[in-house]
C-alpha atoms as a PDB file:
ATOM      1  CA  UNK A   1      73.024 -31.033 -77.627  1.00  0.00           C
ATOM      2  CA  UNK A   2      75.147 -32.934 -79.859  1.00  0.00           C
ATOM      3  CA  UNK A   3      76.344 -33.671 -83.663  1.00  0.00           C
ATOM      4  CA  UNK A   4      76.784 -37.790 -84.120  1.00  0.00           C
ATOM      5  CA  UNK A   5      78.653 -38.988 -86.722  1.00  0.00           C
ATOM      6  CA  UNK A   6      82.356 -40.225 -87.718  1.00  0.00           C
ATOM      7  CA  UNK A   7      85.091 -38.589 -89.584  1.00  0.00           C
ATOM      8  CA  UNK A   8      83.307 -38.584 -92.751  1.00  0.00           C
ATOM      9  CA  UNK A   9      79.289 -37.417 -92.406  1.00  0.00           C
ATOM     10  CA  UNK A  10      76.891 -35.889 -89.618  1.00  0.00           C
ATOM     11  CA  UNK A  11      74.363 -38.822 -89.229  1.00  0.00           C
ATOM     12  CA  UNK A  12      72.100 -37.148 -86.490  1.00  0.00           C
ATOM     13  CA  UNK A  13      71.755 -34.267 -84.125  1.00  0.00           C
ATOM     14  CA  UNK A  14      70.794 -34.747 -80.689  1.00  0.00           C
ATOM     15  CA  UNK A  15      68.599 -31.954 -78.917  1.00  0.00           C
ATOM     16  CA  UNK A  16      68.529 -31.169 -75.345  1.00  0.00           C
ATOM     17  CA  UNK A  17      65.372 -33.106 -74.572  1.00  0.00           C
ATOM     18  CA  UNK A  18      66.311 -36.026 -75.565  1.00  0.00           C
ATOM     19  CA  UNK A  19      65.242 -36.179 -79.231  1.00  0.00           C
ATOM     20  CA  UNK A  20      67.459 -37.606 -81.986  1.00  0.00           C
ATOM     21  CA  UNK A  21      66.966 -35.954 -85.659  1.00  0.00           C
ATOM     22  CA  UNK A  22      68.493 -37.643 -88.659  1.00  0.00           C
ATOM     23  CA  UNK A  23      69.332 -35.418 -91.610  1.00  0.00           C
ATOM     24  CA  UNK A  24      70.970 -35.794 -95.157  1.00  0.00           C
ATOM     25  CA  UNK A  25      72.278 -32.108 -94.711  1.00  0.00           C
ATOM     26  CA  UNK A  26      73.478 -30.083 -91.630  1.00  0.00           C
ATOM     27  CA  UNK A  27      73.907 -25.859 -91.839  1.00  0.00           C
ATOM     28  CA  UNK A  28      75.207 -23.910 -88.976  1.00  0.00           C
ATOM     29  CA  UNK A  29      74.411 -20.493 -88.586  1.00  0.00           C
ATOM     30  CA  UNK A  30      76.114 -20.431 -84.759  1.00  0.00           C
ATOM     31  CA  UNK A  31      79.501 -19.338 -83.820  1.00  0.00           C
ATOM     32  CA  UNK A  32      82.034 -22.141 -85.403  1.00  0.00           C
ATOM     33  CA  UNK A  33      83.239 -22.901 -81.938  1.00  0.00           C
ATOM     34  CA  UNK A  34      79.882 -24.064 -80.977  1.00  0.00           C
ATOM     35  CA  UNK A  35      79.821 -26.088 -84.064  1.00  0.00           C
ATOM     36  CA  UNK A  36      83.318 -27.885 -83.139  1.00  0.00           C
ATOM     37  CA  UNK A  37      82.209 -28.736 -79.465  1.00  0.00           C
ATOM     38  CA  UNK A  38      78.792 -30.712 -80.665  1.00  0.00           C
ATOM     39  CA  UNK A  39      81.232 -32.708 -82.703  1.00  0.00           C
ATOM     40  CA  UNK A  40      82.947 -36.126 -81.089  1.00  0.00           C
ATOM     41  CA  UNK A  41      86.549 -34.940 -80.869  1.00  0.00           C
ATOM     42  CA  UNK A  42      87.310 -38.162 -83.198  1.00  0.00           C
ATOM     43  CA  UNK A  43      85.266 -36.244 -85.950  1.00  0.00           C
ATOM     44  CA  UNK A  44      88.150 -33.711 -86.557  1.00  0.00           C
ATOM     45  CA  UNK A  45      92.073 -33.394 -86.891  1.00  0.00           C
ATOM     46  CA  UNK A  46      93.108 -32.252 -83.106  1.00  0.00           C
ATOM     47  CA  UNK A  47      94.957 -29.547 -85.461  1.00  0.00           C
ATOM     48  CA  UNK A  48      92.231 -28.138 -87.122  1.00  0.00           C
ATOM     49  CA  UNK A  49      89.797 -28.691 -83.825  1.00  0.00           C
ATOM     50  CA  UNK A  50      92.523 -26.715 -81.498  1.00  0.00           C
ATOM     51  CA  UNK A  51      93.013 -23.503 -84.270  1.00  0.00           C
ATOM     52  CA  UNK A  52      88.966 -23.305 -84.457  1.00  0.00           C
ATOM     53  CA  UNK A  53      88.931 -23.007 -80.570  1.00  0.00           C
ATOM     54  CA  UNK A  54      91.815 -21.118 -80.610  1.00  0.00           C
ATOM     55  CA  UNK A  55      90.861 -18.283 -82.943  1.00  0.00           C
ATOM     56  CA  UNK A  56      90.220 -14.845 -81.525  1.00  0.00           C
ATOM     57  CA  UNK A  57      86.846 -13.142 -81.372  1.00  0.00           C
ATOM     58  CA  UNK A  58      85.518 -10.137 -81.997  1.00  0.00           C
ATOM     59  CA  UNK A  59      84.683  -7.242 -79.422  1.00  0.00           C
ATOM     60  CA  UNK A  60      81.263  -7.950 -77.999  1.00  0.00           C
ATOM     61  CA  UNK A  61      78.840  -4.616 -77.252  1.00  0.00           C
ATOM     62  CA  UNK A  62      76.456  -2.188 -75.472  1.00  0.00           C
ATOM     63  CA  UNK A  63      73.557  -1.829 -77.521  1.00  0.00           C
ATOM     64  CA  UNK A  64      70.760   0.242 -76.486  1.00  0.00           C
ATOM     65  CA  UNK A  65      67.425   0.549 -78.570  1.00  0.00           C
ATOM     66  CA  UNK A  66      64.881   3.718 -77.884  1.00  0.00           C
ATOM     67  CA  UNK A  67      60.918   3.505 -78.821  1.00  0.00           C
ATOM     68  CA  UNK A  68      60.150   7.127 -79.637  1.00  0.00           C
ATOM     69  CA  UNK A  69      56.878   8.864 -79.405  1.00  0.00           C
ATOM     70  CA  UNK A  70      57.279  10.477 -82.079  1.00  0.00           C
ATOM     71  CA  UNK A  71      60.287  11.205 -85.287  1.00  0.00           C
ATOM     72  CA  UNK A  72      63.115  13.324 -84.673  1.00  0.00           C
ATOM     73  CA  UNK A  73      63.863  16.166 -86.434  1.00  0.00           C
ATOM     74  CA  UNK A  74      67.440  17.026 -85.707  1.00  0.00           C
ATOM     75  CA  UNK A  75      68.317  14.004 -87.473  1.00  0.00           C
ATOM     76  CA  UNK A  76      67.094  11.882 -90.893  1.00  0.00           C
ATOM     77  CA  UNK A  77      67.051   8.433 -91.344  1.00  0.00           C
ATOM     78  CA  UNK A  78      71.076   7.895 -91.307  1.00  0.00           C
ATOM     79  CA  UNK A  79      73.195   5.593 -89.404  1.00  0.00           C
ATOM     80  CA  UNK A  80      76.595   7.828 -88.215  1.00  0.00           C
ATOM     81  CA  UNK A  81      79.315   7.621 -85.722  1.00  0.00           C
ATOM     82  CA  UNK A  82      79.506  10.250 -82.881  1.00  0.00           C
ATOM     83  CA  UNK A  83      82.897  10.401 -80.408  1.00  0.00           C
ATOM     84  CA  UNK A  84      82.949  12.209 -76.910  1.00  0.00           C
ATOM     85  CA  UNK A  85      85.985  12.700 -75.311  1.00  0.00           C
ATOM     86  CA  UNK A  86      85.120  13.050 -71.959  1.00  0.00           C
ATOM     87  CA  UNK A  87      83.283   9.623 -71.744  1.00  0.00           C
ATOM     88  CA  UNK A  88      86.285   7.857 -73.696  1.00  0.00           C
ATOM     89  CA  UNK A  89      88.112   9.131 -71.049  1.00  0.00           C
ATOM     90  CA  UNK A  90      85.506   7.438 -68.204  1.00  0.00           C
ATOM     91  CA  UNK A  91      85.891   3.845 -66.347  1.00  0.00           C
ATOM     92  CA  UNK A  92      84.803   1.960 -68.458  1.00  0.00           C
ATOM     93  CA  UNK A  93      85.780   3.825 -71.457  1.00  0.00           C
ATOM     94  CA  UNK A  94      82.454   4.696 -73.929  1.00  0.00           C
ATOM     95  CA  UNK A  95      84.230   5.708 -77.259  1.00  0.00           C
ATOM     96  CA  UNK A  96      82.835   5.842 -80.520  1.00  0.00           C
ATOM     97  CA  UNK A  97      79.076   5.044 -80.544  1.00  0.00           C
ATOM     98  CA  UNK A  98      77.177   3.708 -84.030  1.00  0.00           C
ATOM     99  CA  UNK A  99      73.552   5.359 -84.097  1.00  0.00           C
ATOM    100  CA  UNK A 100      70.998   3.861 -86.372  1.00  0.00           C
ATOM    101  CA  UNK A 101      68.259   5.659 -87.352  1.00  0.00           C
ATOM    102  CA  UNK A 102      65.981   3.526 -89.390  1.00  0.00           C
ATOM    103  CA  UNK A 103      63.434   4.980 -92.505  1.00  0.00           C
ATOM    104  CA  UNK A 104      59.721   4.786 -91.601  1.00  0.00           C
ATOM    105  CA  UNK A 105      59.410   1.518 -93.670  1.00  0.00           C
ATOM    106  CA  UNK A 106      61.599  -0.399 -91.669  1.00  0.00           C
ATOM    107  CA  UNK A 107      59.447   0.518 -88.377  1.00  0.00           C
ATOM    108  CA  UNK A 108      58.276  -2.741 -87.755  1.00  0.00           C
ATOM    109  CA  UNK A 109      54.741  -4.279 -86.669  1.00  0.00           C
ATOM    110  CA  UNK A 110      54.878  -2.629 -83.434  1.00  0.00           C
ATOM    111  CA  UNK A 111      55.241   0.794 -85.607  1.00  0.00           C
ATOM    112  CA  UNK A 112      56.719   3.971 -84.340  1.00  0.00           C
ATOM    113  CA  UNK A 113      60.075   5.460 -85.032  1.00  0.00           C
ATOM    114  CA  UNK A 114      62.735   3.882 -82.948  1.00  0.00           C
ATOM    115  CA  UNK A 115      66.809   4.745 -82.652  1.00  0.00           C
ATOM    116  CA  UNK A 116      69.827   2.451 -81.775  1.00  0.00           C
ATOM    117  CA  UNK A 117      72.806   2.468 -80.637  1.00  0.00           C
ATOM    118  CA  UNK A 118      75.717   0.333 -80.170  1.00  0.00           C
ATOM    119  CA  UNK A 119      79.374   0.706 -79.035  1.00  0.00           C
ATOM    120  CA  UNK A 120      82.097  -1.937 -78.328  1.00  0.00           C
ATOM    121  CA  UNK A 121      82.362  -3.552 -74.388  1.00  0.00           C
ATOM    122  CA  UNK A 122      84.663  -6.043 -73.115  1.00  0.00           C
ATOM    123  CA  UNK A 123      82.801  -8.967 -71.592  1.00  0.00           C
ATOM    124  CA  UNK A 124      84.979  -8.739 -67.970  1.00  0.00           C
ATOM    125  CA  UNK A 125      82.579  -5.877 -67.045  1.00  0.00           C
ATOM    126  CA  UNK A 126      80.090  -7.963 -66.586  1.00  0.00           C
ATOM    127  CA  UNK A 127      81.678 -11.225 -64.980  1.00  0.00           C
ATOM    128  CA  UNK A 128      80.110 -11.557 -62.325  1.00  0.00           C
ATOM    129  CA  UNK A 129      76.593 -12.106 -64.357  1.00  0.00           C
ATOM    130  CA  UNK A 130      78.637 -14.474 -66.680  1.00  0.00           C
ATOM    131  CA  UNK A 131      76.691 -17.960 -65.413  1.00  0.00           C
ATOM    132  CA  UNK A 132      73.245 -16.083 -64.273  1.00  0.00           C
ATOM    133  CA  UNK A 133      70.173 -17.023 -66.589  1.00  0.00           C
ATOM    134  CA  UNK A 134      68.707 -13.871 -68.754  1.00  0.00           C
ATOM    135  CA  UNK A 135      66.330 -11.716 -67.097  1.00  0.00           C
ATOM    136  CA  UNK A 136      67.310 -12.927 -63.937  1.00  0.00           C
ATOM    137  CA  UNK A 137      70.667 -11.207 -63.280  1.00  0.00           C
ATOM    138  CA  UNK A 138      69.254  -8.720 -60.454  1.00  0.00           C
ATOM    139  CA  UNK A 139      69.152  -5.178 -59.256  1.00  0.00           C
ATOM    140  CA  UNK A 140      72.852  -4.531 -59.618  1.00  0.00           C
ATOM    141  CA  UNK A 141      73.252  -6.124 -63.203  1.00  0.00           C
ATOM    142  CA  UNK A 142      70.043  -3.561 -64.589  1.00  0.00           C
ATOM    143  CA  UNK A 143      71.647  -0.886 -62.684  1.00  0.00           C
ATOM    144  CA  UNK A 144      74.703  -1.361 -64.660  1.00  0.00           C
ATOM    145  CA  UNK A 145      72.688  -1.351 -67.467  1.00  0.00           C
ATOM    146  CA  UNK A 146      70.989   1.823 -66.912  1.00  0.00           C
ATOM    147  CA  UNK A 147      73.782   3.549 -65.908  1.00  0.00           C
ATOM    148  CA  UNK A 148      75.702   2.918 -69.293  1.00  0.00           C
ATOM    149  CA  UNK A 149      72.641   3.809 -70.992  1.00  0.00           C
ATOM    150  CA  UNK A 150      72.268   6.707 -69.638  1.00  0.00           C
ATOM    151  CA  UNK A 151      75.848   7.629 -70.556  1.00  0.00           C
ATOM    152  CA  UNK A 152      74.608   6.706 -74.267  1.00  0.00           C
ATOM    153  CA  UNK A 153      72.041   9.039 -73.793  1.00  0.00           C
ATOM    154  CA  UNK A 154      74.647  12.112 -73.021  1.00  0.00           C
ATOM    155  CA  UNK A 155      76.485  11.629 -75.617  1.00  0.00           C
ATOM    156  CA  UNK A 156      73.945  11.490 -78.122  1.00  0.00           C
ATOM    157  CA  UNK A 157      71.915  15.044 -75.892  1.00  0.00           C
ATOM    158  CA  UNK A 158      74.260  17.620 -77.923  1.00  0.00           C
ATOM    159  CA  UNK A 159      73.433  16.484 -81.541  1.00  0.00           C
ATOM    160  CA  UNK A 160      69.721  15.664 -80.658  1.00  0.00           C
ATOM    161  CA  UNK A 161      68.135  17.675 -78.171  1.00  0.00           C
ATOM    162  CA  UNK A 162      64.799  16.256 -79.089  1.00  0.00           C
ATOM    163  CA  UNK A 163      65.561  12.649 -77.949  1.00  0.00           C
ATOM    164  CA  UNK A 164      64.949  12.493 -73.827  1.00  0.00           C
ATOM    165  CA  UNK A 165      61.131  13.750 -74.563  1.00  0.00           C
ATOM    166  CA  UNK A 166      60.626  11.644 -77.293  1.00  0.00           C
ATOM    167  CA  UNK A 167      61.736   8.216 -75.597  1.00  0.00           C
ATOM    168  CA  UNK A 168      58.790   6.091 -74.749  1.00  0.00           C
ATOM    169  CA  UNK A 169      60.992   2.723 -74.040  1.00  0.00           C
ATOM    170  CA  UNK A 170      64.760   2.244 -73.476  1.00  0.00           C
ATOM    171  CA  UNK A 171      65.773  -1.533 -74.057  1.00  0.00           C
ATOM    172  CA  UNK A 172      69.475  -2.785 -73.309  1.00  0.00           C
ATOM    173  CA  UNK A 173      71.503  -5.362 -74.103  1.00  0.00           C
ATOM    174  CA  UNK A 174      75.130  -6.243 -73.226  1.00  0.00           C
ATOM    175  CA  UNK A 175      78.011  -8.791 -74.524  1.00  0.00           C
ATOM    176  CA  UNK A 176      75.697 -11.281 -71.981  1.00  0.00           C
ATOM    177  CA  UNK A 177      72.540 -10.760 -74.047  1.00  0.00           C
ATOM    178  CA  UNK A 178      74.544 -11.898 -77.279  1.00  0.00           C
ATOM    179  CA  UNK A 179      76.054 -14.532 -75.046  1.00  0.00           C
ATOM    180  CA  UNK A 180      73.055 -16.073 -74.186  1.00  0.00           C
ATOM    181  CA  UNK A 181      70.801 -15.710 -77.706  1.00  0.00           C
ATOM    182  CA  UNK A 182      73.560 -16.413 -80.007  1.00  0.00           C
ATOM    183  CA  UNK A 183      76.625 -18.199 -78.215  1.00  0.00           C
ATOM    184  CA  UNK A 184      79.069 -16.556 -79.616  1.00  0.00           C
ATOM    185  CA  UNK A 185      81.612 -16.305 -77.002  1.00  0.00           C
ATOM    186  CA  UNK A 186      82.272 -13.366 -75.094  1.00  0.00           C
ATOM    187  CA  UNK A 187      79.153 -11.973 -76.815  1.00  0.00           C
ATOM    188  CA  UNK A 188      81.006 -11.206 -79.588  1.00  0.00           C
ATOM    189  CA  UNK A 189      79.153  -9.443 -82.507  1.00  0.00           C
ATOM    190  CA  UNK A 190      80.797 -10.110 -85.484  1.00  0.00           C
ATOM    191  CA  UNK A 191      81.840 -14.006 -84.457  1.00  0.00           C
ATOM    192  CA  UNK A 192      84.924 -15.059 -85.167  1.00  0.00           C
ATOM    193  CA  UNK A 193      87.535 -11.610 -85.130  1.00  0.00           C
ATOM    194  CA  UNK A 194      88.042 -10.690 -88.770  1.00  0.00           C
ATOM    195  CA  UNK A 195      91.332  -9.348 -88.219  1.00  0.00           C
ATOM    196  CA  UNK A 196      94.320  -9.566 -90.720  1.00  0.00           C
ATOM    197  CA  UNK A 197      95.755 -12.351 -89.288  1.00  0.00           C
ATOM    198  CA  UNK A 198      92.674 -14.943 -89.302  1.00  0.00           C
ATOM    199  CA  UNK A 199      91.950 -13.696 -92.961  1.00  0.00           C
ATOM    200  CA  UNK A 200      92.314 -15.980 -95.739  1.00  0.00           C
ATOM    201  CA  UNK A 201      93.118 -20.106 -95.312  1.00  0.00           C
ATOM    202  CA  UNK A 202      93.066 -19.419 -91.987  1.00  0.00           C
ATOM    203  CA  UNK A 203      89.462 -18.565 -91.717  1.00  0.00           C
ATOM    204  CA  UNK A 204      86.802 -20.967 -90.986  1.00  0.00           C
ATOM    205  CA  UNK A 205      85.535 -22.001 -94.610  1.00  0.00           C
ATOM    206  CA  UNK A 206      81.441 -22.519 -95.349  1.00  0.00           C
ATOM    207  CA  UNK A 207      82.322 -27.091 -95.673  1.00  0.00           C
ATOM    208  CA  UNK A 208      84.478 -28.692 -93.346  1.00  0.00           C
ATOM    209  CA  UNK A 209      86.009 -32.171 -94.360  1.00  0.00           C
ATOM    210  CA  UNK A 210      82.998 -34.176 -93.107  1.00  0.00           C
ATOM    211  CA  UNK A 211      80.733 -34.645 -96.353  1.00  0.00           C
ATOM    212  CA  UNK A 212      76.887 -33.140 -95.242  1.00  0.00           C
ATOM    213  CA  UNK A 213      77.948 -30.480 -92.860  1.00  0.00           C
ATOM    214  CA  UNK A 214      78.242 -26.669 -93.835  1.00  0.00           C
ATOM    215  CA  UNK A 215      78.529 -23.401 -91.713  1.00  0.00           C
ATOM    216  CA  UNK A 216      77.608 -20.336 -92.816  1.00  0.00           C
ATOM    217  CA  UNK A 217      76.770 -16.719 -90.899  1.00  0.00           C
ATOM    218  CA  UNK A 218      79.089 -13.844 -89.327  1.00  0.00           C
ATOM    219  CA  UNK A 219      82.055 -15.780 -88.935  1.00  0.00           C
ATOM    220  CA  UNK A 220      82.854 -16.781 -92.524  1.00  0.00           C
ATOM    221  CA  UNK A 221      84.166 -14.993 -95.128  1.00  0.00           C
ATOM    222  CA  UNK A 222      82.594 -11.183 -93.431  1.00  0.00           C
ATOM    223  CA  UNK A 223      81.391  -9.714 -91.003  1.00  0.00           C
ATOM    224  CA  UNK A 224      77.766  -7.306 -90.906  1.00  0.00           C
ATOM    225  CA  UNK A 225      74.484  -7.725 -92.696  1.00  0.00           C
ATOM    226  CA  UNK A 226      75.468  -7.405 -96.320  1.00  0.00           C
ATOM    227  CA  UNK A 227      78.731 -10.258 -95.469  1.00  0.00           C
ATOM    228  CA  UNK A 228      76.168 -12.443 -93.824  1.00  0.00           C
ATOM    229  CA  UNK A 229      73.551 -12.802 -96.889  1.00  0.00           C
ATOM    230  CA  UNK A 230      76.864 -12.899 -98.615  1.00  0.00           C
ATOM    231  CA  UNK A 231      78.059 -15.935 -96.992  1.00  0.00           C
ATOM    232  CA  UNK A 232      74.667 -17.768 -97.179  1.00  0.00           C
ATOM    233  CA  UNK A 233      75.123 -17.312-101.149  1.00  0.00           C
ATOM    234  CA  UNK A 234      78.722 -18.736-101.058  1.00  0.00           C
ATOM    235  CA  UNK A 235      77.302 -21.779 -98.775  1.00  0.00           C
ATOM    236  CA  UNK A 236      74.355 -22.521-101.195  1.00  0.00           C
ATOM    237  CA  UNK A 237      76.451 -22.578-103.552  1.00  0.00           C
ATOM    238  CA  UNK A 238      79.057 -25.312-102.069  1.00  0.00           C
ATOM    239  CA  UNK A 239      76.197 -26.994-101.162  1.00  0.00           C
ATOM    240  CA  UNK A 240      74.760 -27.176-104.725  1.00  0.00           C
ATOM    241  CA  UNK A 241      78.219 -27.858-105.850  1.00  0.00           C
ATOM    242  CA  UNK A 242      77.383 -27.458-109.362  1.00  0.00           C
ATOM    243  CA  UNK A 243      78.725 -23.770-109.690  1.00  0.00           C
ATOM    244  CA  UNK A 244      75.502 -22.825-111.324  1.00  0.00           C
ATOM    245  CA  UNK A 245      74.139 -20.336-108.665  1.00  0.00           C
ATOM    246  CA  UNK A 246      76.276 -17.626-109.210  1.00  0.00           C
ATOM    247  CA  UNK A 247      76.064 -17.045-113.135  1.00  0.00           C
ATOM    248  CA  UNK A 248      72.229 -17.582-112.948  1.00  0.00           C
ATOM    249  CA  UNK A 249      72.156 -14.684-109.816  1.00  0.00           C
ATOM    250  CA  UNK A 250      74.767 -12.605-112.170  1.00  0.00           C
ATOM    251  CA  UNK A 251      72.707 -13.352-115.384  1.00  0.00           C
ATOM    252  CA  UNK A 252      69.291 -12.128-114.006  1.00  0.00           C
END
């Protein structure tokens, strides 16, 4: 795939069979980095082009995701942080883990309570699966899988001694998974890092110079759910370039 165009507008995007689609408006919700690649390199300043590639990324992440039979009562619907010092002191390292615990309205089609958990995990783990195709990393690769989730699952044994009846599915994902669905690199979860340092100017903005092409998502402005429909709101509103959209939003 590919962006065609000059230094001033996006005229067409080219697809990976073959078809050309012409556009007065482009919005990318992919990594920024992705974005700068599908661009001819004459499209962009080689010193704006090299600090987009050269920005740091977030952390990617083991998440694992549990069907349960049936609710859990040591727990409510809560999202909270648990630590265990023994696994943090494991190779690799499984610190702090984020468990999600949706309400009963946010079940789904497929219904049924559900839990999930996620915890940060370097990319180099799994480097040897880097260039395989999803679902068709082997044995060893779902082994590795398994075995971290089942580490997951002792950490999370002492505060809900409910859960290992209750599981009717266990579904993982690692920074390969967000690799291959989102391209972010390094299966990074957040995009582009959001540290101190790439805060600010620095930061990849929602319009670059060319005329019809925005970005919006994870990497701009922040990070989460919340800083996502956040940043789709700032990048309407460049796009309307009228600033209209936020006092009618404020206004009601």
């Amino acid at each position: 795939m590919r962006l065609e165009g000059d230094r001033h507008r996006v005229r067409a995007a080219h697809t990976v069979k073959g078809e050309r689609i012409e556009a007065e408006l482009f919005v990318a919700a992919c990594h920024p980095k992705v974005v700068v690649r599908l661009l001819d390199e004459g499209a962009l300043s080689p010193l704006f082009r090299e600090h987009i590639l050269s920005m740091k990324d977030s952390r990617g992440a083991l998440q694992v995701f549990l069907r349960l039979s049936k609710p859990l009562e040591s727990i409510r619907e809560t999202c909270w942080i648990v630590r265990d010092d023994a696994e943090e002191a494991r190779t690799p390292p499984i610190s702090a883990v984020l468990v999600t615990y949706p309400m009963t309205s946010e079940h789904g089609e497929r219904g049924g309570p559900r839990l999930e958990v996620m915890t940060y995990m370097d990319d180099s783990l799994f480097a040897r699966w880097r260039d395989e195709r999803v679902l068709r990393r082997g044995a060893e690769y779902e082994a590795r899988k398994s075995e971290l989730a089942e580490r997951v699952l002792g950490i999370l044994e002492p505060h809900i001694p409910e859960l290992r009846a209750r599981i009717e599915d266990v579904y993982t994902a690692t920074p390969l998974s967000d690799q291959w669905y989102t391209k972010n690199e390094h299966g990074a979860v957040f995009g582009i890092s959001h540290e101190l340092a790439q805060q600010g100017r620095d930061r990849p903005q929602p319009r670059l110079r060319l005329e019809n092409l925005f970005l919006t998502g994870h990497s701009i402005h922040m990070p989460g759910i919340c800083g996502v429909f956040i940043n789709a709101f700032s990048s309407c509103d460049r796009i309307r370039a009228d600033g209209a959209l936020f006092p009618a939003v404020a206004t009601g």
